[in-house]
Protein backbone atom coordinates (compact mmCIF):
# COMPACT_ATOMS: atom_id res chain seq x y z
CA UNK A 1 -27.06 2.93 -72.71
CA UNK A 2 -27.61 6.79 -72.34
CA UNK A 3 -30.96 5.82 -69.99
CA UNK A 4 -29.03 3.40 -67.97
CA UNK A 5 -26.42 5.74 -67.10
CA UNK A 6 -28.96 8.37 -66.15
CA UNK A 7 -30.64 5.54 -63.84
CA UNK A 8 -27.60 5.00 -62.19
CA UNK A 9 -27.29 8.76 -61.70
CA UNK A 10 -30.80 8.77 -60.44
CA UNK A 11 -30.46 6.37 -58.27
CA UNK A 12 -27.16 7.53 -56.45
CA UNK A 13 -28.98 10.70 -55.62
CA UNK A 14 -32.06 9.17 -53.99
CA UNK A 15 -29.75 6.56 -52.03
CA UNK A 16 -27.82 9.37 -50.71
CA UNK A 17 -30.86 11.57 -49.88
CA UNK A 18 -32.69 8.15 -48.44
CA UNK A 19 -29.59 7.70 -46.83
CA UNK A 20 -29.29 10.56 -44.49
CA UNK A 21 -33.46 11.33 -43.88
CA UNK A 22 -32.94 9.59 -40.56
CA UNK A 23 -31.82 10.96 -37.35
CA UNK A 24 -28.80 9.57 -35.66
CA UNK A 25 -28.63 9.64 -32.25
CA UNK A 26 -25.68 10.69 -30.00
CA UNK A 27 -25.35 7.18 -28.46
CA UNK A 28 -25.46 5.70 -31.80
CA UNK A 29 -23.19 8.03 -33.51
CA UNK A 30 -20.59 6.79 -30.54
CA UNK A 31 -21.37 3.28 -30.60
CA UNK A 32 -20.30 3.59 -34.12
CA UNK A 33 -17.33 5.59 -33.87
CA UNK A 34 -15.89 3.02 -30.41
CA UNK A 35 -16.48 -0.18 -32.49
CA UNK A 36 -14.40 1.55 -35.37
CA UNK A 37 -11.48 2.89 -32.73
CA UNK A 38 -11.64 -0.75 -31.83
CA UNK A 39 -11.33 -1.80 -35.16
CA UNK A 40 -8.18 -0.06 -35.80
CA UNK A 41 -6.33 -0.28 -32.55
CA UNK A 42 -6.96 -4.31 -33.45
CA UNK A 43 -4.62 -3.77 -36.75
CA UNK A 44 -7.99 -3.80 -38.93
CA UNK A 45 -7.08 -0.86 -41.34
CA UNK A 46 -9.57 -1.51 -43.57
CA UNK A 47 -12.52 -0.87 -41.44
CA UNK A 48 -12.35 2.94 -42.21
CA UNK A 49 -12.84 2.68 -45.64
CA UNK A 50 -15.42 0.13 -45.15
CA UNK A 51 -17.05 2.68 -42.79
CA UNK A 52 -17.58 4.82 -46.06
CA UNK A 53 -20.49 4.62 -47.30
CA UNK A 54 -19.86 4.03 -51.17
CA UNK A 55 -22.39 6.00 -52.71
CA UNK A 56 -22.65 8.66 -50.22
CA UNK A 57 -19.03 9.62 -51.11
CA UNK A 58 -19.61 9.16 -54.89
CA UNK A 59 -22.78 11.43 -54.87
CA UNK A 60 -20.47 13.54 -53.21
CA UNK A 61 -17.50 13.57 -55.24
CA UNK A 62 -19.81 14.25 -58.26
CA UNK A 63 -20.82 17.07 -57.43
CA UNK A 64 -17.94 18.76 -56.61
CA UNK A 65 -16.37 17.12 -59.94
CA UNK A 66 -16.47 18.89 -63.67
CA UNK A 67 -15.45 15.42 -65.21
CA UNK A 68 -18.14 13.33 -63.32
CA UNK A 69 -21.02 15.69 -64.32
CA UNK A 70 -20.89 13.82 -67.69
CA UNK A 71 -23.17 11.04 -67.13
CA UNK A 72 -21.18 8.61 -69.09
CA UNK A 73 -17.91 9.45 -67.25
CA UNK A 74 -19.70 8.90 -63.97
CA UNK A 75 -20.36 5.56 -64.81
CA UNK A 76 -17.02 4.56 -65.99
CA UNK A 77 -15.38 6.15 -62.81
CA UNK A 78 -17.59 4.24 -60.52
CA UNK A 79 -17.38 0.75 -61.65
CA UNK A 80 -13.70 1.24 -60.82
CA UNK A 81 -13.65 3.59 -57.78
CA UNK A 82 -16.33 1.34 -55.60
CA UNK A 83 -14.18 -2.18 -55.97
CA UNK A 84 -10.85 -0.03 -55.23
CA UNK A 85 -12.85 1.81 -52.17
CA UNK A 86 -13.10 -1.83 -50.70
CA UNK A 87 -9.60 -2.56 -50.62
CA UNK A 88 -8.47 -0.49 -47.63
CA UNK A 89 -6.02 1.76 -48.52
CA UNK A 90 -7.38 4.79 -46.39
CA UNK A 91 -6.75 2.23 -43.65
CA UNK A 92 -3.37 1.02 -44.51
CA UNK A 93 -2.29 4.59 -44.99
CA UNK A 94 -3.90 5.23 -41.01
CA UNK A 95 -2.28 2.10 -39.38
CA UNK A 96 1.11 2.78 -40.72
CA UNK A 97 0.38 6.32 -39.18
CA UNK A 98 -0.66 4.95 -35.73
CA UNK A 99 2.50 2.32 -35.22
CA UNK A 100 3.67 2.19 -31.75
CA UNK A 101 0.61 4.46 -31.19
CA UNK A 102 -3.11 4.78 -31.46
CA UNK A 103 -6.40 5.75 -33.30
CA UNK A 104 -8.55 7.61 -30.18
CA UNK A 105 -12.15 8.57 -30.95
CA UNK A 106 -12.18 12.20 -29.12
CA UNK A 107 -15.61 13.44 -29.85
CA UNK A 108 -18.56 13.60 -31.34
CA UNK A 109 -20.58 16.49 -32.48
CA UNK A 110 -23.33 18.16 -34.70
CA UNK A 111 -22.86 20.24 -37.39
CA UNK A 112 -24.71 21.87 -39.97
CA UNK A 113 -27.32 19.59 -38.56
CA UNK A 114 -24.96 16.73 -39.44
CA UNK A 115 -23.81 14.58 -36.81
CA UNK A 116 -19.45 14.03 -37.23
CA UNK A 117 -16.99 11.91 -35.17
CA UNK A 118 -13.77 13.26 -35.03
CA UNK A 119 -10.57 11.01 -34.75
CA UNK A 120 -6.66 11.47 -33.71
CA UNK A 121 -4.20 9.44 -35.12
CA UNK A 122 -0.77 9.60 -33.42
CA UNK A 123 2.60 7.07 -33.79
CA UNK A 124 5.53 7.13 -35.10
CA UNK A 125 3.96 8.15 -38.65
CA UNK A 126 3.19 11.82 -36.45
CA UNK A 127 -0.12 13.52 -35.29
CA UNK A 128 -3.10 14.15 -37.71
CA UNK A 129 -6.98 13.99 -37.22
CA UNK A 130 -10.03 12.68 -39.13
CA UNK A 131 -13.27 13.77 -39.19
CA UNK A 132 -16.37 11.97 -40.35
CA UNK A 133 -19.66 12.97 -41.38
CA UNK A 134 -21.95 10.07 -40.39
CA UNK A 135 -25.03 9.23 -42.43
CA UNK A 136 -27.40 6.08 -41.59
CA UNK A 137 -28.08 3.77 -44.30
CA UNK A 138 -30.86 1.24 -43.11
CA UNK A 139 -30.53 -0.12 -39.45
CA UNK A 140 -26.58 0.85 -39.60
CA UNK A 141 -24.06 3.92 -38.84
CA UNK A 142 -21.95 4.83 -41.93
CA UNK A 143 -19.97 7.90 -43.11
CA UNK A 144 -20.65 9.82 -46.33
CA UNK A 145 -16.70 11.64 -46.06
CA UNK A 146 -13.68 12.42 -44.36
CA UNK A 147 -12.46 15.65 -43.59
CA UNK A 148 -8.17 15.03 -43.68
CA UNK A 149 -6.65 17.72 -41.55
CA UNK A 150 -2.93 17.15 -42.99
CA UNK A 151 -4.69 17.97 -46.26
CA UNK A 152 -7.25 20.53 -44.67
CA UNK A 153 -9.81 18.83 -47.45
CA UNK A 154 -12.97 16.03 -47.33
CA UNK A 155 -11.73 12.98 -49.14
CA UNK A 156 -13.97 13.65 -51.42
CA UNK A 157 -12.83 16.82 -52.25
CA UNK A 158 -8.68 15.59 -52.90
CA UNK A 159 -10.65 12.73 -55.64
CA UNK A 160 -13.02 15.22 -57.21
CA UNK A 161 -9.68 17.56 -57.97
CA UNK A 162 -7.32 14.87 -59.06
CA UNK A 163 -10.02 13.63 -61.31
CA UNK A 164 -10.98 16.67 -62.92
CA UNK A 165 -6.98 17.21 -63.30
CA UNK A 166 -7.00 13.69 -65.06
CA UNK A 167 -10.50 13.60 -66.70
CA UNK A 168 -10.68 17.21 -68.20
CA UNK A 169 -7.01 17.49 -69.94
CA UNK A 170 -6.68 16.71 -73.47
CA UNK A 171 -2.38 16.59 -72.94
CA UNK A 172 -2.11 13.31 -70.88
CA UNK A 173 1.57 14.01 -71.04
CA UNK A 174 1.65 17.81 -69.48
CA UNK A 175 0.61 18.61 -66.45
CA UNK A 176 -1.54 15.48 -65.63
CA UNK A 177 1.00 13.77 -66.38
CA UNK A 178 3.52 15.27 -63.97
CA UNK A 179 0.99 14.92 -61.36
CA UNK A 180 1.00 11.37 -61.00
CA UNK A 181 4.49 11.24 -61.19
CA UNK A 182 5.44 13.55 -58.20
CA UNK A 183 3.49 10.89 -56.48
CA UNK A 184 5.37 8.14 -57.68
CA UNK A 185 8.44 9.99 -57.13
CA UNK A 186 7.89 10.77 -53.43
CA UNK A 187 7.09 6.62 -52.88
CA UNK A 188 10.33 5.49 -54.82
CA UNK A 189 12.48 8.16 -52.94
CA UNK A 190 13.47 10.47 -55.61
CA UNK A 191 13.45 13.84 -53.79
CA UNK A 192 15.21 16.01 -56.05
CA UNK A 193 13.13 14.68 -59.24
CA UNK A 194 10.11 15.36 -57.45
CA UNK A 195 11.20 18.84 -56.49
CA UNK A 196 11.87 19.76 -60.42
CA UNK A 197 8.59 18.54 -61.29
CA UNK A 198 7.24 20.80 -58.44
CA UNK A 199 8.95 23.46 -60.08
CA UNK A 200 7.64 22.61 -63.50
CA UNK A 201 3.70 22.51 -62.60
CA UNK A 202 1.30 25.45 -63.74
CA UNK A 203 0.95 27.78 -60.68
CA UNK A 204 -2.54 26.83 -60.34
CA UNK A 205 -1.35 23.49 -59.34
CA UNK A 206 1.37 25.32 -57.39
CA UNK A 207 -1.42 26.47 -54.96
CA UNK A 208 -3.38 22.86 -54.41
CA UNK A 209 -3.01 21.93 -50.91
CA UNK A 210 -2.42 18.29 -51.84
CA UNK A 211 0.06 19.03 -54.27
CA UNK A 212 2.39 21.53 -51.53
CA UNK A 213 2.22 18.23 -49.04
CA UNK A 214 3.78 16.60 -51.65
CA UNK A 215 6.27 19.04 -51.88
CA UNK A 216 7.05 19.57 -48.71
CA UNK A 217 7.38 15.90 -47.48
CA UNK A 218 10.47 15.84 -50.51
CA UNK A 219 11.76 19.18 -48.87
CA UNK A 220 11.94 17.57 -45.69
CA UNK A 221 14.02 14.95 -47.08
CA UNK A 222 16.49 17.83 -49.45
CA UNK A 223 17.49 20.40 -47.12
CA UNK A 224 16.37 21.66 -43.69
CA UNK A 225 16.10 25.39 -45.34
CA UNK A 226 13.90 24.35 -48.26
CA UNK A 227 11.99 22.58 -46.15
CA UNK A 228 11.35 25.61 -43.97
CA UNK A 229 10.75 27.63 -47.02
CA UNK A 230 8.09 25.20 -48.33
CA UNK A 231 6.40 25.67 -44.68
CA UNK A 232 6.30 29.39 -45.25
CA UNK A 233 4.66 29.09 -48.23
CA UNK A 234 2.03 26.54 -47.12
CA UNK A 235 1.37 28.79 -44.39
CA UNK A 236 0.93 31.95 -46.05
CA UNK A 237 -1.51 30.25 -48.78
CA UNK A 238 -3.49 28.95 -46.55
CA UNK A 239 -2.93 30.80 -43.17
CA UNK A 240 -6.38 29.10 -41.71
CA UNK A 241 -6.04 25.63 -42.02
CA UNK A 242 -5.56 23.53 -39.65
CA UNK A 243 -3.40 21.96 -41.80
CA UNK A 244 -0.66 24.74 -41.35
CA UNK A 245 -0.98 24.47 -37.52
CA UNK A 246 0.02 20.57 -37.99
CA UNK A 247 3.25 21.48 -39.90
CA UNK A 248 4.49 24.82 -38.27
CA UNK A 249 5.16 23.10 -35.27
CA UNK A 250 7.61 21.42 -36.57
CA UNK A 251 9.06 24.30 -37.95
CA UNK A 252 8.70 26.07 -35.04
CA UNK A 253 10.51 23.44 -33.00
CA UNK A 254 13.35 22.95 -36.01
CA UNK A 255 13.84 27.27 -35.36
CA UNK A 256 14.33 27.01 -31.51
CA UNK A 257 10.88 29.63 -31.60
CA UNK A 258 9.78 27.57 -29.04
CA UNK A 259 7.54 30.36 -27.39
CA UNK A 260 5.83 30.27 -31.13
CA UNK A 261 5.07 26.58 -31.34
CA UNK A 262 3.22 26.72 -28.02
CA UNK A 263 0.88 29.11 -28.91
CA UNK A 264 0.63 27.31 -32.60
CA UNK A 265 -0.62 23.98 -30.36
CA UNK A 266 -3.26 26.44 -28.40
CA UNK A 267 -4.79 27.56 -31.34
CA UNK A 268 -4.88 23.55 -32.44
CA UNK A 269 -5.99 22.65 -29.23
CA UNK A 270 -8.75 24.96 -30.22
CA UNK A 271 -9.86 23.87 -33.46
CA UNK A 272 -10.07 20.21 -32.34
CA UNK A 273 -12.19 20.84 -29.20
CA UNK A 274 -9.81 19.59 -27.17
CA UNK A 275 -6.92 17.15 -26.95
CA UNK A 276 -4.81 16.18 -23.98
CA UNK A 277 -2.37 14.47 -26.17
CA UNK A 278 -0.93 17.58 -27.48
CA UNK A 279 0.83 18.07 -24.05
CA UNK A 280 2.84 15.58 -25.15
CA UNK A 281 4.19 18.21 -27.74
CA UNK A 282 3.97 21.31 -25.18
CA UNK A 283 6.39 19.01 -23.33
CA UNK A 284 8.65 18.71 -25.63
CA UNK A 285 9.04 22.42 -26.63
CA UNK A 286 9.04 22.68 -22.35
CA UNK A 287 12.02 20.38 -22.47
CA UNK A 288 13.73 22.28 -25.42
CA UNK A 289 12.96 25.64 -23.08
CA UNK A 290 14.90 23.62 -19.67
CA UNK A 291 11.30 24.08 -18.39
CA UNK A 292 11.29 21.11 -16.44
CA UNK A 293 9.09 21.11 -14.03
CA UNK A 294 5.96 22.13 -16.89
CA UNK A 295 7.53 19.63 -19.33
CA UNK A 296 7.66 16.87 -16.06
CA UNK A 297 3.93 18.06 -15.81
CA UNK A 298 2.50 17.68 -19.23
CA UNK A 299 3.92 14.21 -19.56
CA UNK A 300 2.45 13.21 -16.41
CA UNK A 301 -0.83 14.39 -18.15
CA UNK A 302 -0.89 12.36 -20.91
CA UNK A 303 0.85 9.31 -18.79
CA UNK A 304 -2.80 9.46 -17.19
CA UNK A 305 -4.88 10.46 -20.12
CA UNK A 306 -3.35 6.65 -21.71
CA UNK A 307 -0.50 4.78 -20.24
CA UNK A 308 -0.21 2.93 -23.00
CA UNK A 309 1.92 5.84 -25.53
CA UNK A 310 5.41 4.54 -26.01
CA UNK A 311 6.91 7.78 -27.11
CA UNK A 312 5.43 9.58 -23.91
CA UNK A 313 6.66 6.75 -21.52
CA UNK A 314 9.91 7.17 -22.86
CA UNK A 315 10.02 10.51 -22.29
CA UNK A 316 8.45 10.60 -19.23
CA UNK A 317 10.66 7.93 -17.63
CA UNK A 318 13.70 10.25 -18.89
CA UNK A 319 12.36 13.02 -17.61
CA UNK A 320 11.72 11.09 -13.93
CA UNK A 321 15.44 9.55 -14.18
CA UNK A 322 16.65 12.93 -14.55
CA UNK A 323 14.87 14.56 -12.02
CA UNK A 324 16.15 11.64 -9.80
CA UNK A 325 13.13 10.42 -9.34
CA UNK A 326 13.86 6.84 -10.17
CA UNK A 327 11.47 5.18 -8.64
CA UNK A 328 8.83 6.94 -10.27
CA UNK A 329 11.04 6.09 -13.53
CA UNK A 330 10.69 2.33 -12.40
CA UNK A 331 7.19 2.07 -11.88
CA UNK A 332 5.87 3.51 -15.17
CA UNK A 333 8.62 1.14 -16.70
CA UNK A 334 6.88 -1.82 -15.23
CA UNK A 335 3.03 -0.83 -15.73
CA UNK A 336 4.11 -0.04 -19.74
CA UNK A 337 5.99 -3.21 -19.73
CA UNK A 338 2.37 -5.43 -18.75
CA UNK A 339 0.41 -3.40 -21.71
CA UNK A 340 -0.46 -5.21 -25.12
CA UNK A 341 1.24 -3.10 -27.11
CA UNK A 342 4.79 -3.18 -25.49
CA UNK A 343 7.73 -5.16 -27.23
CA UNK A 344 10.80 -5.87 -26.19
CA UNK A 345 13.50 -3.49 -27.15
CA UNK A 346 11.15 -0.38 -27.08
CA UNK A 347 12.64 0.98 -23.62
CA UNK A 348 16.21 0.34 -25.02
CA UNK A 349 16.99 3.91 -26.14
CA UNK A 350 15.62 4.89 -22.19
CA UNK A 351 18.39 2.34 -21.03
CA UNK A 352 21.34 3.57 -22.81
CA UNK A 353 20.63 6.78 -21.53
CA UNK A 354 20.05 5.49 -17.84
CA UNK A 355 21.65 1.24 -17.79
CA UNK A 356 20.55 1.59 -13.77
CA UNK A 357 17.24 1.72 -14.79
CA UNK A 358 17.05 -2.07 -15.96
């Protein structure tokens, strides 16, 4: 039994190291990364995870994990963590992000002689990004990880931690156990349980990044000032992450320190190499500042960068119809109403506002 486990140990090493001893090329790193932005855009969530490459990640996640180290646990972790990798739920999690939105490849790039894609995921589920570190396994593109920036983590990272926090306890019913129910407790709505189990958790726990999201998406849903608090927090424990530059613009905006959250999405701007889309949030804080003429510009600039955004055509066609500039209002209208993704009812909050615009 012991030499089997070994073997399998063995062998996830030298598939990994087999794995990525082949250049990938530029073109082939964005062939790979279109078809998957296709993928997505088509409602196929689960393409992403089965874009990871299985033992890539699991070579990874051992050795950044205590628990998995032990031969024997390694095994017993991966005959369940492969089959659950296959059912999508990195996917579902990124299409219920990207509703009434998109998944947008913006770039690839080398690293660490490493070749990445990195991704932007924006719909009504917010703004976040997704990195991938691509490795080729036989005549095809795969990734080995994902880098999360709303955790400010690789994937592998978040699993190696929770299964350390599971695997190396011998109190299943302390903190472990509270652990897995702040999760459960965020999904079933139960804010202010979730918040005394928060306050409950060892303060090494206190200072995991995954752990504070948690947190902070109850706060959101307690009280506007905990919720800012929680923000504070995040952003003074880790005052680097990228992460931090994702949330404090909403805290930012929720203060009225709009002058603040602009500079917050140049330093973002920065640390993604570039994204028009975030003019869609310099607009807004414009618009909050009765800059209208530079919020009337940004939203022009992502009206050209894609067309297609329903939360930027309905700002942008308010923006026109209150500039007077109707016509302009009319024929974005009718170019947004002849894309795929349009439904009727989406411009009805635009007519309320302005009926003569029907």
């Amino acid at each position: 039994m012991i030499s089997k486990t070994y073997f399998l140990l063995a062998a996830m090493t030298l598939c990994a190291l087999t794995a990525s001893s082949q250049p990938i090329t530029d073109a082939q790193a964005l062939a790979a990364g279109h078809a998957l932005e296709t993928a997505v855009n088509s409602g196929t969530g689960y393409a992403i995870d089965h874009f990871l490459y299985p033992d890539s990640l699991l070579e990874r996640l051992r050795q950044k994990s205590q628990y998995l180290k032990d031969p024997e646990a390694l095994k017993g972790f991966s005959s369940t963590f492969v089959p659950a990798l296959s059912k999508g739920g990195i996917g579902k999690q990124v299409l219920t992000v990207i509703h009434n939105g998109n998944y947008r490849l913006l770039r690839e790039y080398d690293q660490g002689g490493r070749k990445h894609l990195l991704f932007r995921m924006f719909g009504d589920g917010g703004l976040c990004y997704q990195d991938f570190i691509l490795i080729r396994v036989g005549d095809s593109i795969e990734a080995a990880d994902i880098f999360n920036y709303s955790s400010d983590e690789w994937t592998s990272s978040s699993i190696a931690r929770i299964t350390d926090m599971f695997g190396l306890t011998s109190t299943p019913m302390g903190d472990v156990g509270i652990l897995k129910k702040m999760t459960e407790q965020l999904n079933n709505a139960q804010y202010m349980d979730l918040k005394a189990t928060f306050g409950a958790l060892a303060p090494q726990y206190k200072k995991s990044k995954s752990i504070q999201m948690i947190y902070i998406s109850a706060c959101h849903h307690i009280d506007l000032g905990l919720y800012e608090q929680a923000l504070e927090d995040y952003a003074k424990t880790f005052p680097d992450a990228a992460g931090s530059y994702l949330m404090m613009l909403d805290l930012y905006y929720l203060r009225k320190e709009y002058d603040k959250g602009l500079e917050c999405l140049d330093k973002l701007d920065k640390v993604v190499g570039g994204d028009t889309l975030l003019d869609y949030y310099r607009a807004n804080f414009y618009t909050a500042m009765n800059k209208k003429a530079e919020a009337l510009s940004c939203y022009e600039n992502v009206y050209r960068y894609d067309p297609t955004l329903k939360a930027n055509v309905l700002r942008l066609t308010a923006a026109y119809a209150a500039a007077d500039q109707k016509d302009k209002a009319r024929k974005v209208i009718a170019a947004y109403m002849q894309t795929p993704g349009y439904h009727i009812g989406d411009l009805n909050p635009l007519y309320e506002r302005y009926p003569d615009l029907k």
